[in-house]
Protein backbone atom coordinates (compact mmCIF):
# COMPACT_ATOMS: atom_id res chain seq x y z
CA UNK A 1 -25.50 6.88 52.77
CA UNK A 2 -24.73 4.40 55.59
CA UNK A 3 -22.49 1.02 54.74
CA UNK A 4 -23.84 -1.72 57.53
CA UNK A 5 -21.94 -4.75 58.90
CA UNK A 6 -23.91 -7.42 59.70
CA UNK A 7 -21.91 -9.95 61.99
CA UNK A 8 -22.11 -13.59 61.42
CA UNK A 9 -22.64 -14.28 65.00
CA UNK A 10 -25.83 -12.82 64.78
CA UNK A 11 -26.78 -14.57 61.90
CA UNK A 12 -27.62 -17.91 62.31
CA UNK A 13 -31.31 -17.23 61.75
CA UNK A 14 -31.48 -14.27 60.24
CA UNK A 15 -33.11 -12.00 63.05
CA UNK A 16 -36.24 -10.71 61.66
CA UNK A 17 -35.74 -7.37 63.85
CA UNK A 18 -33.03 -6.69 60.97
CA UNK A 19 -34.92 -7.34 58.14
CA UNK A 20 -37.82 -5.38 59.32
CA UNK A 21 -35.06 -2.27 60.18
CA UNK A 22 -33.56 -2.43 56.92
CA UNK A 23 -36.35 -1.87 55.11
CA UNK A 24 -37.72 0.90 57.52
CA UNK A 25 -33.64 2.52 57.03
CA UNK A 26 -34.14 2.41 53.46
CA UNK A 27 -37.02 5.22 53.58
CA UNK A 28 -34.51 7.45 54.58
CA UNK A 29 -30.64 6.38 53.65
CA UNK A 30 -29.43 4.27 50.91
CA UNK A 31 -27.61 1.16 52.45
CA UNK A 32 -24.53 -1.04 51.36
CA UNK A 33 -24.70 -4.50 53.56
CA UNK A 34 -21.55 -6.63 54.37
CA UNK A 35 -21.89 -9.68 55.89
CA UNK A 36 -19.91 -11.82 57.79
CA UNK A 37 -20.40 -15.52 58.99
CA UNK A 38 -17.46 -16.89 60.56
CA UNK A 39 -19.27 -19.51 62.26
CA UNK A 40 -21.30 -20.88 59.11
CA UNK A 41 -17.91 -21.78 57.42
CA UNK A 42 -16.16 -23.39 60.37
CA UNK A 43 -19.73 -25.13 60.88
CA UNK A 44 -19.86 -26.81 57.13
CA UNK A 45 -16.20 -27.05 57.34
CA UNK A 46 -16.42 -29.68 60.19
CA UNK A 47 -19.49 -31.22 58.34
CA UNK A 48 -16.60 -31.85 55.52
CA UNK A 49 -14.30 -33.10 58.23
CA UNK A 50 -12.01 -29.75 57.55
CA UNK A 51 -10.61 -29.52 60.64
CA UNK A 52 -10.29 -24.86 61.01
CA UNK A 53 -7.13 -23.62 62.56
CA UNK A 54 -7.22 -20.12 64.23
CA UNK A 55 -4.19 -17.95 64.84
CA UNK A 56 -3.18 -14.35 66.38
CA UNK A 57 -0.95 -11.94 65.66
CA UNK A 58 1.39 -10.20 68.03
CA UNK A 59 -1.50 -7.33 68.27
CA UNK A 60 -4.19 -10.13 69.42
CA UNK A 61 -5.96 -10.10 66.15
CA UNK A 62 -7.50 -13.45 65.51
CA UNK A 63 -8.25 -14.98 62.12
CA UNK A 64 -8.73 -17.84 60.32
CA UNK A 65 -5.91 -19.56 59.15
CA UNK A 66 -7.18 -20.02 55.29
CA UNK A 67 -5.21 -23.00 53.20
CA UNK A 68 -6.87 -23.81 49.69
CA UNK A 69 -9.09 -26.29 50.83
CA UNK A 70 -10.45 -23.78 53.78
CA UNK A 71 -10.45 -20.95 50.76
CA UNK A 72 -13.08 -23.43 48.70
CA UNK A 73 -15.61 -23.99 51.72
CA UNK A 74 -14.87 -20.20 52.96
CA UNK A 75 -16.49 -19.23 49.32
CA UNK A 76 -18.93 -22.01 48.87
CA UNK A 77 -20.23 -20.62 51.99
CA UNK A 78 -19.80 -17.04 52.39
CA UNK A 79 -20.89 -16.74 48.51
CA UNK A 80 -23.02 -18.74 48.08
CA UNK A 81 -25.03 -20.58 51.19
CA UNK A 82 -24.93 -16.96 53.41
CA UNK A 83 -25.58 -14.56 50.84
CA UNK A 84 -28.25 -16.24 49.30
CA UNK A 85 -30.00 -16.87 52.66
CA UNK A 86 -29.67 -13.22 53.38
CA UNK A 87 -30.71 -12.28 49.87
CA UNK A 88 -34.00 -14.81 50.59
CA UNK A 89 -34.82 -13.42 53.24
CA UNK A 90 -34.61 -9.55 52.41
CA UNK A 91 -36.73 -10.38 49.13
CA UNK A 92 -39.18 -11.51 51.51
CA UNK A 93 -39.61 -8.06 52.76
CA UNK A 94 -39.66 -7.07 48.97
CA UNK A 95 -36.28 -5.05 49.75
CA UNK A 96 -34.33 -5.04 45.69
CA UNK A 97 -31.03 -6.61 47.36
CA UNK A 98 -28.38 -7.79 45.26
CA UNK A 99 -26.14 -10.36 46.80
CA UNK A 100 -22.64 -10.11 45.50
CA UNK A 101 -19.26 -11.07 46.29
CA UNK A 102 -16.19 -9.22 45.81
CA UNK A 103 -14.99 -11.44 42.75
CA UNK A 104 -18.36 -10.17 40.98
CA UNK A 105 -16.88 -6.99 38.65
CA UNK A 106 -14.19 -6.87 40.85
CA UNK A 107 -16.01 -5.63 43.72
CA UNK A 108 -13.28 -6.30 45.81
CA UNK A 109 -9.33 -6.20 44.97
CA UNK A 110 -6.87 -7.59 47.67
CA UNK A 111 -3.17 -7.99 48.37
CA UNK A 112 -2.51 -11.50 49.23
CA UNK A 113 -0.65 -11.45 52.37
CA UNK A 114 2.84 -13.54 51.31
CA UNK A 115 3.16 -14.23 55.27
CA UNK A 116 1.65 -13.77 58.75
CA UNK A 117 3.34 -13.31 62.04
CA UNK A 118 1.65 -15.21 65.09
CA UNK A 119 2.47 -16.47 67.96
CA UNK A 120 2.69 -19.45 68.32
CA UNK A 121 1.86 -21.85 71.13
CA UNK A 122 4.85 -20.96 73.74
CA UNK A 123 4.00 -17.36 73.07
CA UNK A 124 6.83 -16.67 70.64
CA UNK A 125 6.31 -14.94 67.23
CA UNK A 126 6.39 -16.92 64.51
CA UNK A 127 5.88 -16.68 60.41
CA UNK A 128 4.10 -18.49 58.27
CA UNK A 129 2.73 -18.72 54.79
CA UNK A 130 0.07 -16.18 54.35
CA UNK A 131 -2.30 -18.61 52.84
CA UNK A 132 -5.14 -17.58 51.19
CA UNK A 133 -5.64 -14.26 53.18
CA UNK A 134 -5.46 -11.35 51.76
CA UNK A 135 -5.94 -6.97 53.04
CA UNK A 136 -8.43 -5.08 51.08
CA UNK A 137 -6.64 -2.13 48.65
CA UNK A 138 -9.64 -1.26 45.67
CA UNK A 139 -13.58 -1.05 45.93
CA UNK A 140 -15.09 -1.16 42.87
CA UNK A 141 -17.42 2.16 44.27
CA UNK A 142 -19.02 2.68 40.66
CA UNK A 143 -20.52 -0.61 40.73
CA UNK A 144 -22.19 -0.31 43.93
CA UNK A 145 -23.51 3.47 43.10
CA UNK A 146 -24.78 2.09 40.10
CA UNK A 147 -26.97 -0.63 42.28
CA UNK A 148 -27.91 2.22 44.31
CA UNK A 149 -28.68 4.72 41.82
CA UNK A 150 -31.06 2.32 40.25
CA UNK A 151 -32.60 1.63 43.93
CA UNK A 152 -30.70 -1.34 44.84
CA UNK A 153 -29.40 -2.80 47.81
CA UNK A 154 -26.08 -4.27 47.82
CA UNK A 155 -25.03 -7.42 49.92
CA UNK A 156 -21.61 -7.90 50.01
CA UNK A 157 -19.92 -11.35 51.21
CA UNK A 158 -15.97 -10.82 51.92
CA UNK A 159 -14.20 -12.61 49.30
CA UNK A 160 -12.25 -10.68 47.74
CA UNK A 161 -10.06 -10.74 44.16
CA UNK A 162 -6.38 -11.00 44.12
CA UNK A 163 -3.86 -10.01 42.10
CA UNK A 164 -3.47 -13.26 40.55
CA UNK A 165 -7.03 -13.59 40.25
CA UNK A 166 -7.40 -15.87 43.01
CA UNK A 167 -10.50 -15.63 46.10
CA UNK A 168 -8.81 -14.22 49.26
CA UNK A 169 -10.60 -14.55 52.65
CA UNK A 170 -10.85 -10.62 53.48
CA UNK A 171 -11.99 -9.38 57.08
CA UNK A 172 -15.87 -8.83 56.97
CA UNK A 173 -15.44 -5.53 59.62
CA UNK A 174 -12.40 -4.14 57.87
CA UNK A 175 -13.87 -4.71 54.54
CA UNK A 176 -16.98 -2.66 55.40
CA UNK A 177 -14.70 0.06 56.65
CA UNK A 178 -13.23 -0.07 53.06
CA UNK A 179 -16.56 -0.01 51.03
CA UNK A 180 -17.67 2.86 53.48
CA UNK A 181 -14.84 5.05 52.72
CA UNK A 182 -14.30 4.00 49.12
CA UNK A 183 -18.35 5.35 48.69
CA UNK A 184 -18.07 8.39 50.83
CA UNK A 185 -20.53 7.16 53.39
CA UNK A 186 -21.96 9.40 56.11
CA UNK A 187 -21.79 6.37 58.83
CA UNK A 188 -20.52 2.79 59.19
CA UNK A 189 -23.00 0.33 61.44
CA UNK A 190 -20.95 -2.51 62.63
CA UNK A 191 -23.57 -5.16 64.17
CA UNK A 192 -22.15 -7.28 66.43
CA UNK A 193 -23.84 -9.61 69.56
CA UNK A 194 -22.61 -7.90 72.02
CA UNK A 195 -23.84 -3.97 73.48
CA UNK A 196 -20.89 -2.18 72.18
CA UNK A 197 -16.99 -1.80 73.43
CA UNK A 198 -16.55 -2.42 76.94
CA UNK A 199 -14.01 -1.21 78.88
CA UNK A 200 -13.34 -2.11 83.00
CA UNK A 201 -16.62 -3.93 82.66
CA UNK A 202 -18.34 -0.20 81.49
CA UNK A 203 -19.99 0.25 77.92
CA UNK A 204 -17.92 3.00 76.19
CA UNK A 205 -20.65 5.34 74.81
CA UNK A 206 -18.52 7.75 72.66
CA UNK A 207 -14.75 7.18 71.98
CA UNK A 208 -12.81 10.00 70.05
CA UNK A 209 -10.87 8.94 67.22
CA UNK A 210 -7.89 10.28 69.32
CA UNK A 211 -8.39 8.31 71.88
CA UNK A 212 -8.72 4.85 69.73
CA UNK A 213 -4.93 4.19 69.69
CA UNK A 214 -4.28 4.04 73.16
CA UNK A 215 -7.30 2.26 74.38
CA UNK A 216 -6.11 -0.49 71.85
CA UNK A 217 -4.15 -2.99 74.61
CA UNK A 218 -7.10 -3.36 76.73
CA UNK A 219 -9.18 -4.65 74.08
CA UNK A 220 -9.49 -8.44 73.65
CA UNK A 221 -10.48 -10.69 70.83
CA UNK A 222 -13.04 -9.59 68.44
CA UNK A 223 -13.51 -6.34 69.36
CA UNK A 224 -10.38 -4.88 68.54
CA UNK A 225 -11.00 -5.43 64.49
CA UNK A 226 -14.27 -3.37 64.60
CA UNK A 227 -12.40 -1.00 66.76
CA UNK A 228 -9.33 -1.29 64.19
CA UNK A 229 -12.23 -1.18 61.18
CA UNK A 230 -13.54 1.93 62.80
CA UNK A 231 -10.11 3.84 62.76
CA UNK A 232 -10.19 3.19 59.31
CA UNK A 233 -13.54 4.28 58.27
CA UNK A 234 -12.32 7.46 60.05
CA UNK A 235 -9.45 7.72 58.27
CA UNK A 236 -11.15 7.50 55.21
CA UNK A 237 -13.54 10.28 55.34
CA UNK A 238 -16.02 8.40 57.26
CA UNK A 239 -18.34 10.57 59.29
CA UNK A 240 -18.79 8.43 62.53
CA UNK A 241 -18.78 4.86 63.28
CA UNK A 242 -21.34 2.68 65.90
CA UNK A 243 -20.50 -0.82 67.27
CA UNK A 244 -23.92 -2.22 68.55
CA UNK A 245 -26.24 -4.69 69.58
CA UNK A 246 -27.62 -6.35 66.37
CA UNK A 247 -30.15 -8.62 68.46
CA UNK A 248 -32.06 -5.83 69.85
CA UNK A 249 -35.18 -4.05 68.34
CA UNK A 250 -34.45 -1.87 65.39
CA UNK A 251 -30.69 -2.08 65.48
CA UNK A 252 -29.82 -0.03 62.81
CA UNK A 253 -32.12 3.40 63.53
CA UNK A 254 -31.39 2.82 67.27
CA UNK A 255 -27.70 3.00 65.88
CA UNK A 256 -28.53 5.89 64.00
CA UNK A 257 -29.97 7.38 67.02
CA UNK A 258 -27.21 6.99 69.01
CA UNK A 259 -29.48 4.85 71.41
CA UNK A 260 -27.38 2.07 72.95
CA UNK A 261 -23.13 0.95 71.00
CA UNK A 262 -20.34 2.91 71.12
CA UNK A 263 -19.92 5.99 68.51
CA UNK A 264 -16.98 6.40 67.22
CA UNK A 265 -16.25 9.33 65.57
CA UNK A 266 -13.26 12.50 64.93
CA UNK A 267 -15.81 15.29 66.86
């Protein structure tokens, strides 16, 4: 069973070299899809004249700062706009995909993060309301083996449910990590637009899960939450992890190859 991110970077038009890889994948593994889509909702969100605020944290993780407003565009497009175009475009290729969201049978349970700690703009840490963010703790795993038992394909969007019942922005990469583990998949695909993890201007081919912790520092921006994503996979029974090139020709068997990424695994 293989759980595979599909980053919204790469998914502006829907690469065709994915949908035709899926469906060749599916002939051999059962797949669980998560996309992302960053840039659709900060797209539609300036359409609306929502301006998007970005913050870090003190470990240089970067995410959306999500107020109620952002939380109805992040759903109306995630949910709805993104997953349906994916879902359009696999039925295409006659692949059964079922486009869900984590609010649908509580796919997805989160803790709503009460705060965050950034920094702000003189470099100091600061806290602020958490918004409408929220850390994935629950997959719903006998929903999605019941899609795949009865030859399914789930698409997952990352909204997730919180306690009070209300959508949280989850991370797309971290929330694959979650359904991976929570299903007891063999390996986690994290499709990104970039090769893999570079490090001193060198693609890492294989990183031990060992080593993950202390390469952490020298990795900027967006890499370090697949990175992060990947230590949890690990953590969580997940055979091995690759960060790769979703733009190239059959992405996800060359991932499965190991041809081209960075594995990540415990061996």
């Amino acid at each position: 069973m293989v759980v595979v991110k599909v980053g919204g970077s790469i998914l502006q038009k829907v690469p065709p070299e994915i949908v035709s890889d899926i469906k060749n994948v599916l002939s051999e593994h059962q797949l669980v899809l998560v996309h992302g889509g960053g840039k659709g909702v900060t797209e539609i969100a300036s359409k609306l004249g929502k301006e998007q605020k970005f913050v870090y944290s003190p470990k240089g993780f970067r995410s959306r700062y999500t107020d109620k407003e952002t939380m109805e565009i992040f759903t109306m497009v995630m949910a709805g706009k993104l997953n349906k175009k994916l879902v359009s475009a696999l039925q295409k290729q006659e692949i059964p995909v079922v486009g869900l969201s984590g609010l649908d049978g509580f796919l997805l349970r989160a803790d709503r993060k009460k705060r965050l700690i950034i920094l702000n703009e003189q470099g100091r840490k600061q806290v602020i309301d958490g918004g409408y963010t929220g850390k994935v703790n629950q997959v719903n795993s006998s929903l999605l083996k019941l899609l795949l038992d009865n030859g399914y394909v789930p698409l997952v969007s990352p909204v997730a449910v919180s306690e009070e019942f209300e959508p949280l922005n989850v991370d797309a990469d971290r929330t694959a990590a979650n359904i991976a583990g929570a299903i007891n998949a063999d390996k986690l695909v994290l499709l990104t637009d970039v090769e893999g993890l570079m490090l001193d201007d060198k693609l890492v081919s294989n990183l031990h899960a060992e080593e993950v912790e202390s390469k952490l520092k020298k990795i900027g921006g967006g890499m370090i939450t697949k990175v992060f994503a990947a230590q949890e996979a690990l953590k969580n029974g997940v055979k091995e992890v690759v960060i790769c090139s979703g733009v190239r020709d059959s992405p996800i068997s060359s991932a499965l190859k190991h041809e081209g990424g960075t594995v990540i695994s415990n061996e």
